[in-house]
C-alpha atoms as a PDB file:
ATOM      1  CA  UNK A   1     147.388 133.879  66.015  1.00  0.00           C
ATOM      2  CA  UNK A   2     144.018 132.517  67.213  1.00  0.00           C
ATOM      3  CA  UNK A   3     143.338 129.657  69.178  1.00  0.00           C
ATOM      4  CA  UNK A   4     140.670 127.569  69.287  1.00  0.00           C
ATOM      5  CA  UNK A   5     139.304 125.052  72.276  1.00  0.00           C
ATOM      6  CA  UNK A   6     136.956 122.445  70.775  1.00  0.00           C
ATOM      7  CA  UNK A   7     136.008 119.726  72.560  1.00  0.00           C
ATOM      8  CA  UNK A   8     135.170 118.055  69.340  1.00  0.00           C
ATOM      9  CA  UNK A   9     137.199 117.311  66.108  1.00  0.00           C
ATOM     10  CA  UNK A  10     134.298 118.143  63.800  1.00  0.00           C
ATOM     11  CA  UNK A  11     134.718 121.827  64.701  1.00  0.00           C
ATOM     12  CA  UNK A  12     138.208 122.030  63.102  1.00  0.00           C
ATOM     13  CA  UNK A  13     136.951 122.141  59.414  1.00  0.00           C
ATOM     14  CA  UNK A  14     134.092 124.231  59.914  1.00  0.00           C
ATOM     15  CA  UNK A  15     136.270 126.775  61.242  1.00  0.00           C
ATOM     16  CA  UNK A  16     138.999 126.426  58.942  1.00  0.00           C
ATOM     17  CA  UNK A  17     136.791 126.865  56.153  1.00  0.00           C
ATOM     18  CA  UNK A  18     134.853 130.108  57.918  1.00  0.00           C
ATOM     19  CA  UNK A  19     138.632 131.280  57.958  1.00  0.00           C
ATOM     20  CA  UNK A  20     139.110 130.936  54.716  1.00  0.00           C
ATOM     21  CA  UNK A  21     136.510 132.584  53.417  1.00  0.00           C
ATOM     22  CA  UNK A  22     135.706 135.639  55.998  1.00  0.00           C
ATOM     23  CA  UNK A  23     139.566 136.135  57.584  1.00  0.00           C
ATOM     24  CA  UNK A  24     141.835 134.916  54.992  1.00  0.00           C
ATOM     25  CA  UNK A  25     145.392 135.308  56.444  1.00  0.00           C
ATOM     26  CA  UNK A  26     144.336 134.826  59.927  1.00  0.00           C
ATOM     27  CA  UNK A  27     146.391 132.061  61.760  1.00  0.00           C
ATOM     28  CA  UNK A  28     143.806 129.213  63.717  1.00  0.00           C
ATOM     29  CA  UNK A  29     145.920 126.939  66.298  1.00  0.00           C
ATOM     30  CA  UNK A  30     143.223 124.466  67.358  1.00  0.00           C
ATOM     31  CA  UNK A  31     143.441 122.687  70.228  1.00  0.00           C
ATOM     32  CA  UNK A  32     140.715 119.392  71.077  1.00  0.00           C
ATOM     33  CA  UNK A  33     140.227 118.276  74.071  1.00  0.00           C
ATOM     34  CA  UNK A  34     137.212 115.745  73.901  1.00  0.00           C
ATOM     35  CA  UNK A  35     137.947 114.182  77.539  1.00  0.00           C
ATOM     36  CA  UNK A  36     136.685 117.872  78.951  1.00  0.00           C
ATOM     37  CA  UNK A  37     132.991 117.616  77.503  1.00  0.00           C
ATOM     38  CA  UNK A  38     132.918 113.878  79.040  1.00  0.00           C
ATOM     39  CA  UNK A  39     134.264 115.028  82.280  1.00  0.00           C
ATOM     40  CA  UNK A  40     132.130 118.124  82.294  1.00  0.00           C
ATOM     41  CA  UNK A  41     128.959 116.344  81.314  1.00  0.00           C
ATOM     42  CA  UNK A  42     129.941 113.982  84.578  1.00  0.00           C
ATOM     43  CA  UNK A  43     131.103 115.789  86.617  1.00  0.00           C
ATOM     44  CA  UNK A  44     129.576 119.288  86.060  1.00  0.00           C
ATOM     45  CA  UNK A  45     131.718 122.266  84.141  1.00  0.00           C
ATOM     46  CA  UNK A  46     133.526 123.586  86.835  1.00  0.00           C
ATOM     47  CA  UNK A  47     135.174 120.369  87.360  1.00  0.00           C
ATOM     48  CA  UNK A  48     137.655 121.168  84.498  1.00  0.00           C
ATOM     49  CA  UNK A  49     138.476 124.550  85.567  1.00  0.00           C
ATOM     50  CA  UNK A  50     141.876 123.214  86.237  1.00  0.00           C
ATOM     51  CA  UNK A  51     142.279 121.818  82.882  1.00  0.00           C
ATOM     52  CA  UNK A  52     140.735 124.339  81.071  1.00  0.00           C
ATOM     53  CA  UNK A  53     143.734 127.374  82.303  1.00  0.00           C
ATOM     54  CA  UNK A  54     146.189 124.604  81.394  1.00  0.00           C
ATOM     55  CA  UNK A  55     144.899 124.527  77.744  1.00  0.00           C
ATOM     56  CA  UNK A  56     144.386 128.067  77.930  1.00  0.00           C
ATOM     57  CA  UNK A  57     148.347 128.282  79.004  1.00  0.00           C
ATOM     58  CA  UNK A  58     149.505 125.823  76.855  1.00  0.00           C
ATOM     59  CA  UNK A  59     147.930 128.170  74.210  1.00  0.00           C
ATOM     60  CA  UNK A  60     149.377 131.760  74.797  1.00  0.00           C
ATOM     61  CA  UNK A  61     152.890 129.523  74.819  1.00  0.00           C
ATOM     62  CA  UNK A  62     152.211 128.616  71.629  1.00  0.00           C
ATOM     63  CA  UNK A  63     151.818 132.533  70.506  1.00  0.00           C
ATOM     64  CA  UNK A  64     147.990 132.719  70.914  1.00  0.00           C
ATOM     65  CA  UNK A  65     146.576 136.345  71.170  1.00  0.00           C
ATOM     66  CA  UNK A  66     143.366 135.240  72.002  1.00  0.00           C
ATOM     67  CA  UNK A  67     141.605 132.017  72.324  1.00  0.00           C
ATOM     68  CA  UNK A  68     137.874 131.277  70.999  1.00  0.00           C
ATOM     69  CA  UNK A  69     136.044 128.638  72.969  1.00  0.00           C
ATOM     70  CA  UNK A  70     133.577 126.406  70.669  1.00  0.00           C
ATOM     71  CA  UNK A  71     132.510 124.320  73.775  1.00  0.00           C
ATOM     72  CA  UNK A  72     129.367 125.928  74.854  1.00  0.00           C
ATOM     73  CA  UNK A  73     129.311 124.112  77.972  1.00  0.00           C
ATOM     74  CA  UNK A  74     132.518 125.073  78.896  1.00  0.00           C
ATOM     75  CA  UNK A  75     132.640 128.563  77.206  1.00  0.00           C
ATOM     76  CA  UNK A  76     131.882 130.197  81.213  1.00  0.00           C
ATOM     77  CA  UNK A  77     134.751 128.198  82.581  1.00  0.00           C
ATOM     78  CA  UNK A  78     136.886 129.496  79.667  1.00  0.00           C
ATOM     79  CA  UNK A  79     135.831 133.151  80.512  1.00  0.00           C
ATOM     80  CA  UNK A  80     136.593 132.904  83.951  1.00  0.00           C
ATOM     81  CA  UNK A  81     140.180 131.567  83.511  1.00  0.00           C
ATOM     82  CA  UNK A  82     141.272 134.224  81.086  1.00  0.00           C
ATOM     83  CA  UNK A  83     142.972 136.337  83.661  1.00  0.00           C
ATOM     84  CA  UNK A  84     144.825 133.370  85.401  1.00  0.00           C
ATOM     85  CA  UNK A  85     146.419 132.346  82.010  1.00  0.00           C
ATOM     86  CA  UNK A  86     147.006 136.114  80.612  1.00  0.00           C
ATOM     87  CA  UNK A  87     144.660 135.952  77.475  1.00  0.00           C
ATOM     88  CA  UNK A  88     141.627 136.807  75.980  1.00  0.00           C
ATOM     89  CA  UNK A  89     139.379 134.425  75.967  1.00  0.00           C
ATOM     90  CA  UNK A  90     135.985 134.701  73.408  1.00  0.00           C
ATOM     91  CA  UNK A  91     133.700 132.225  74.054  1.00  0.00           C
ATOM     92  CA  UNK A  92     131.649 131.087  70.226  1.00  0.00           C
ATOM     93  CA  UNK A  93     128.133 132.228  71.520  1.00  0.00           C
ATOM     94  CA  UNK A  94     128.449 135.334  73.364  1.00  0.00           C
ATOM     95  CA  UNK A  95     127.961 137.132  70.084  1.00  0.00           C
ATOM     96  CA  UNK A  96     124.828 135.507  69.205  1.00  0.00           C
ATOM     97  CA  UNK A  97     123.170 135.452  72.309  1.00  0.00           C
ATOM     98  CA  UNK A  98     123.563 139.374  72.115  1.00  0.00           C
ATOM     99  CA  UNK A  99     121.859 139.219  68.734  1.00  0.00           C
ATOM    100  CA  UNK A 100     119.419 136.990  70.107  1.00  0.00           C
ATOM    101  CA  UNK A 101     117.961 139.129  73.113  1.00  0.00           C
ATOM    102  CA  UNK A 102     118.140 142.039  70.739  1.00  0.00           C
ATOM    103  CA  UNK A 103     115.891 140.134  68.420  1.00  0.00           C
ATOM    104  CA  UNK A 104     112.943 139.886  71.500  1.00  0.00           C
ATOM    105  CA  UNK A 105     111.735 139.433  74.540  1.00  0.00           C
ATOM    106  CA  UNK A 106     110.958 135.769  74.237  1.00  0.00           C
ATOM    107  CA  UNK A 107     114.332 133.328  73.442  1.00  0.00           C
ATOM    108  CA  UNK A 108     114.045 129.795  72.985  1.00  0.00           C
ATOM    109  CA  UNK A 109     117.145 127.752  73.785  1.00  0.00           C
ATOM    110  CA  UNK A 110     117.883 124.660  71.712  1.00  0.00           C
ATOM    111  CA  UNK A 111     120.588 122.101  72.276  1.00  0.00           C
ATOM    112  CA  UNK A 112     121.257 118.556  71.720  1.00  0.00           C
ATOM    113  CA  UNK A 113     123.448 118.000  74.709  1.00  0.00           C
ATOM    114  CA  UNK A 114     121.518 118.760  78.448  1.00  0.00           C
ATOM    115  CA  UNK A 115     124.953 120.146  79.808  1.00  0.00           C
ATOM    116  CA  UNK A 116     124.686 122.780  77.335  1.00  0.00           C
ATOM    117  CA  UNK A 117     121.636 124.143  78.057  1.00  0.00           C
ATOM    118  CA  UNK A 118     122.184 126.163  81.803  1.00  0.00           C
ATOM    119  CA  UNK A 119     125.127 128.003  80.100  1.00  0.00           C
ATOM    120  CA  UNK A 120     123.246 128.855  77.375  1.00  0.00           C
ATOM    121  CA  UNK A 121     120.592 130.063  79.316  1.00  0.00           C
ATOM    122  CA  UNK A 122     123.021 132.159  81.801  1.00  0.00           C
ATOM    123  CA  UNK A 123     124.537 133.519  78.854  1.00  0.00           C
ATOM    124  CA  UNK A 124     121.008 134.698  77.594  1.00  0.00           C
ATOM    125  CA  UNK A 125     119.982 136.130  80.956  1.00  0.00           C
ATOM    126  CA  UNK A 126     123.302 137.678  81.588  1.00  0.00           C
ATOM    127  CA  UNK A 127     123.295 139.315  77.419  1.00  0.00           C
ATOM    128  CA  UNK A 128     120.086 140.692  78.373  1.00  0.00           C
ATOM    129  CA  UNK A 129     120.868 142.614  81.652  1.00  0.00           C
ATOM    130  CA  UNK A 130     124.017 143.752  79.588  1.00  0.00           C
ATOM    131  CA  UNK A 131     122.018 145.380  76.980  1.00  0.00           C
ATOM    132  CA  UNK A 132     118.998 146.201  79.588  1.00  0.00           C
ATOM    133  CA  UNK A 133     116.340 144.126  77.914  1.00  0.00           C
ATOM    134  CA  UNK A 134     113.827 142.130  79.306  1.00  0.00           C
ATOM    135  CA  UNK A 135     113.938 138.484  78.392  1.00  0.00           C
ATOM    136  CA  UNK A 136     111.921 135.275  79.020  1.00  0.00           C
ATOM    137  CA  UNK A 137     114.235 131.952  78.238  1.00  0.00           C
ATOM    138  CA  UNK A 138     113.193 128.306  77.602  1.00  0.00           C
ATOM    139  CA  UNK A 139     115.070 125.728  76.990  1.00  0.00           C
ATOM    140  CA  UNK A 140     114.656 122.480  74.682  1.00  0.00           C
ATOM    141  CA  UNK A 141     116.580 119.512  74.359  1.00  0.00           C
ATOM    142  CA  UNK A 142     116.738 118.227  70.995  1.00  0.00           C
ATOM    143  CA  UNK A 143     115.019 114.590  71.685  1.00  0.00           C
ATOM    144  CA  UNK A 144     117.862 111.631  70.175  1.00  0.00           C
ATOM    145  CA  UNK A 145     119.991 114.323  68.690  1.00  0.00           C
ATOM    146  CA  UNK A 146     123.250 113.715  70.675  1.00  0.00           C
ATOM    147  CA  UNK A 147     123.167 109.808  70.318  1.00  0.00           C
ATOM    148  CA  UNK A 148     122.807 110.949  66.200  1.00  0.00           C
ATOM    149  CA  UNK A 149     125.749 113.188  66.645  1.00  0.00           C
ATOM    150  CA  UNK A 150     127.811 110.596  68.791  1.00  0.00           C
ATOM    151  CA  UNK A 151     126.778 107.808  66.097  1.00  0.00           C
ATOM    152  CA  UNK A 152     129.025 109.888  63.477  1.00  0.00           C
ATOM    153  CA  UNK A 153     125.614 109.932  61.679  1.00  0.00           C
ATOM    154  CA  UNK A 154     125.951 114.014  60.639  1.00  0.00           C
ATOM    155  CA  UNK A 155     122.627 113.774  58.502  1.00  0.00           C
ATOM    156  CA  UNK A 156     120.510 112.866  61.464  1.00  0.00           C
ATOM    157  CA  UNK A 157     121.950 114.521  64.066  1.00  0.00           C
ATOM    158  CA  UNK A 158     121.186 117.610  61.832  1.00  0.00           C
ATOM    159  CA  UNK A 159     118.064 116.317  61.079  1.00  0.00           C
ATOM    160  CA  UNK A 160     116.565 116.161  64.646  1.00  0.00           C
ATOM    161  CA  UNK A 161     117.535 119.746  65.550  1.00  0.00           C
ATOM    162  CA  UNK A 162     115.642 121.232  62.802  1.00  0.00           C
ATOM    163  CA  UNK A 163     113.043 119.178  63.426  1.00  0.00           C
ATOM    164  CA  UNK A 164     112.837 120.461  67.098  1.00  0.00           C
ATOM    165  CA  UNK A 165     113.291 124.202  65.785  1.00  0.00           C
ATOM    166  CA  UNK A 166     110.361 123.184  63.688  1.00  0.00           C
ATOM    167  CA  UNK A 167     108.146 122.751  66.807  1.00  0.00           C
ATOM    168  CA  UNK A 168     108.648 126.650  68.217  1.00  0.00           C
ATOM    169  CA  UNK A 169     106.361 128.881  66.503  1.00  0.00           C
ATOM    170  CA  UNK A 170     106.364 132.553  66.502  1.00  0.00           C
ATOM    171  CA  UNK A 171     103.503 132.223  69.513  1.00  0.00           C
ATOM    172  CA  UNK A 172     106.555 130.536  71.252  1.00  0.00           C
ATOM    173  CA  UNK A 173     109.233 132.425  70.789  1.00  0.00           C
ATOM    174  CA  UNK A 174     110.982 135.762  68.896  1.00  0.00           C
ATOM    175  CA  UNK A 175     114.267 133.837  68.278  1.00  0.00           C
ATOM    176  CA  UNK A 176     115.733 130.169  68.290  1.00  0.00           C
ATOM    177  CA  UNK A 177     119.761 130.057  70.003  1.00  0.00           C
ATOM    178  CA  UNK A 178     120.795 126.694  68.136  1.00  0.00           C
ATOM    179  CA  UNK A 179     123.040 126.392  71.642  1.00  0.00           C
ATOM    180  CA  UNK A 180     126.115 124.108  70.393  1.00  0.00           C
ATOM    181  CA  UNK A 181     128.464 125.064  67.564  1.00  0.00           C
ATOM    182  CA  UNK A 182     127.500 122.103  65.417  1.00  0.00           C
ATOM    183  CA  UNK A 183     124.229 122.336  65.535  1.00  0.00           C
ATOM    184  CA  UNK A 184     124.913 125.197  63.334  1.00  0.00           C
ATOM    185  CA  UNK A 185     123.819 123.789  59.588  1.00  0.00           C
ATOM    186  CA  UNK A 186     120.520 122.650  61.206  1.00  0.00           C
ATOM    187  CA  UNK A 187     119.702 126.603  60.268  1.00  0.00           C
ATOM    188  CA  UNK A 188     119.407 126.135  57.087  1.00  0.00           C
ATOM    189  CA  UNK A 189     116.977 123.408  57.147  1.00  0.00           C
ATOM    190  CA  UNK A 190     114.386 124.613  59.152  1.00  0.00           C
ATOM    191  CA  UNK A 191     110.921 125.804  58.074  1.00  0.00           C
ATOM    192  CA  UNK A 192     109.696 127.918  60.934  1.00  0.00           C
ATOM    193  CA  UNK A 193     109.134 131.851  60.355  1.00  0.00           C
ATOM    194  CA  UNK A 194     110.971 132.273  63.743  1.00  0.00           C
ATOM    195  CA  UNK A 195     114.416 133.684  63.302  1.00  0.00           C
ATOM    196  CA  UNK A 196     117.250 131.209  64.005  1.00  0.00           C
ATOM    197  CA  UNK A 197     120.549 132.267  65.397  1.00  0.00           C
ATOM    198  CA  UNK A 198     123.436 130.092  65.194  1.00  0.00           C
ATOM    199  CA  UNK A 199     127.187 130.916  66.807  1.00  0.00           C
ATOM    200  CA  UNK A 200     130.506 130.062  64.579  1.00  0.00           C
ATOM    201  CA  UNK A 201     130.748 132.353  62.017  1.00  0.00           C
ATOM    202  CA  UNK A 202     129.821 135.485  64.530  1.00  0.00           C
ATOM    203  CA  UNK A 203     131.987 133.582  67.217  1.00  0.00           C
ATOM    204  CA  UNK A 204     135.216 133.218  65.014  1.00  0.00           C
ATOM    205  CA  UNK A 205     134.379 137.115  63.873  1.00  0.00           C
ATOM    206  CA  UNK A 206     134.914 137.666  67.103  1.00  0.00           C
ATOM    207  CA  UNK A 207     138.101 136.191  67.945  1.00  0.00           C
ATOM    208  CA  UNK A 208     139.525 137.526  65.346  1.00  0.00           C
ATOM    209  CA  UNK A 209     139.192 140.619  66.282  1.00  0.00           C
ATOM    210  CA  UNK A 210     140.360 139.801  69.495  1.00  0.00           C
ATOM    211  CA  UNK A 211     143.566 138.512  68.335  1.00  0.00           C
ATOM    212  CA  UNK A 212     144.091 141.777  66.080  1.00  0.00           C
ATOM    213  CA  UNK A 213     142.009 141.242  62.952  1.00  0.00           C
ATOM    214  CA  UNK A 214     138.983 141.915  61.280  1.00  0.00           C
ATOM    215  CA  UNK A 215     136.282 143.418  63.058  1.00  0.00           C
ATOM    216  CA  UNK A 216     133.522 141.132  64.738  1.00  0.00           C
ATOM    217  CA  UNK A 217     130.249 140.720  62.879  1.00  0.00           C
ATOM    218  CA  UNK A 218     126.555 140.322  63.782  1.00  0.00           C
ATOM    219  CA  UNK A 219     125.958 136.580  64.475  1.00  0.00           C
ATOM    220  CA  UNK A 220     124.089 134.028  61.616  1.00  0.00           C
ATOM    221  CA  UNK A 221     120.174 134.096  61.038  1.00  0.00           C
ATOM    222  CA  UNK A 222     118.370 131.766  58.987  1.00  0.00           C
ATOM    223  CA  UNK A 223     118.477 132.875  55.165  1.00  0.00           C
ATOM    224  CA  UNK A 224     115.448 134.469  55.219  1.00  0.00           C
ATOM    225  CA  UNK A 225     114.899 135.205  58.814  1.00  0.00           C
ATOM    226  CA  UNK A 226     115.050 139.162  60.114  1.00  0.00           C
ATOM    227  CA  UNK A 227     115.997 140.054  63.709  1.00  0.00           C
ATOM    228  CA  UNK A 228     112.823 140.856  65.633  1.00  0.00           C
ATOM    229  CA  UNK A 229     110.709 137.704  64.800  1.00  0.00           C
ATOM    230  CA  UNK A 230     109.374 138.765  61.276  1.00  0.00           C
ATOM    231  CA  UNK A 231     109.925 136.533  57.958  1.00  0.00           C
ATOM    232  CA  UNK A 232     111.468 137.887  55.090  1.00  0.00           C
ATOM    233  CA  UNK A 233     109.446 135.443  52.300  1.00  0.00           C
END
């Protein structure tokens, strides 16, 4: 069985269905824990270390074999408290940030939430030195997309992410990290040529194979996007 730490209930479906269709027979247990993010976002990450090993406990009692983390601004704390709570712990975007500094030198953050976006860019810088690659990060916030996504208002949450993807060009940037889990169907309304990586399906791929299934997988792109910054139309 796989667990899953959202701190967000929107997550649930999207990985449910992802489940259904790439790992059919693989058991999700999802635990939400929205009052992290706030705390986190207050507070700063490492101010629900604590709470994070007690979900992460709470979890392997339950039969987890591994646990995905969908919070990107927690997914470092989650890492870090594996050992203390004796599981593996994947967090959603480690996956795609190794696709992402594969893809070139030049990566281009994108989140809707600020607390996201100095994980994401550790991540980056820390994927790069793994795979020995040079890499030059900057970060955007997605202007009015959280108070969207907070609003319940799905359409323009989504809306205002692609339209800050839409403002890197390939003189910016070789690939766009859509930072947050639900930020994820922005991809497929974007119009620039520069490749867009997103993290769930790659991330659940992932933790699946953590927990004893199917193999990981390389991490979304934009239908019609190729690694390395070129177009396929």
């Amino acid at each position: 069985m796989l667990a899953l730490l959202h701190t967000s209930p929107v997550h649930v479906p999207v990985f449910d269905a992802l489940r259904d269709t790439h790992h059919p027979g693989l058991e999700l247990r999802h635990l939400v824990e929205e009052e992290l993010l706030d705390r986190a976002r207050s507070e700063g990450p490492e101010a629900v270390a604590d709470d994070v090993r007690a979900a992460l406990r709470r979890a392997v009692a339950d039969g987890a074999r591994a646990v995905l983390c969908t919070c990107s601004t927690l997914g470092g704390v989650a890492e870090r408290a594996a050992g203390a709570a004796g599981v593996t712990v994947v967090r959603v975007d480690r996956p795609m940030a190794a696709a992402a500094v594969a893809a070139g030198r030049r990566v281009t953050v994108l989140a809707a939430l600020e607390s996201t976006l100095a994980p994401t860019r550790t991540l980056i810088v820390e994927e790069a030195r793994r795979g020995g690659r040079p890499v030059e990060v900057r970060t955007v916030l997605a202007a009015g997309a959280w108070d969207r996504f907070e609003a319940g208002d799905t359409e323009g949450y989504l809306r205002r992410v692609a339209a800050a993807a839409d403002a890197v060009t390939a003189a910016d940037a070789d690939a766009i990290v859509l930072a947050q889990a639900s930020m994820a169907p922005a991809a497929g309304l974007v119009a620039t040529a520069v490749p867009v990586f997103s993290s769930p399906r790659a991330g659940l791929a992932a933790g699946a194979a953590a927990a004893g299934g199917q193999p990981a997988e390389s991490p979304a792109v934009r239908p019609g996007a190729l690694p390395g910054g070129k177009d396929s139309r």
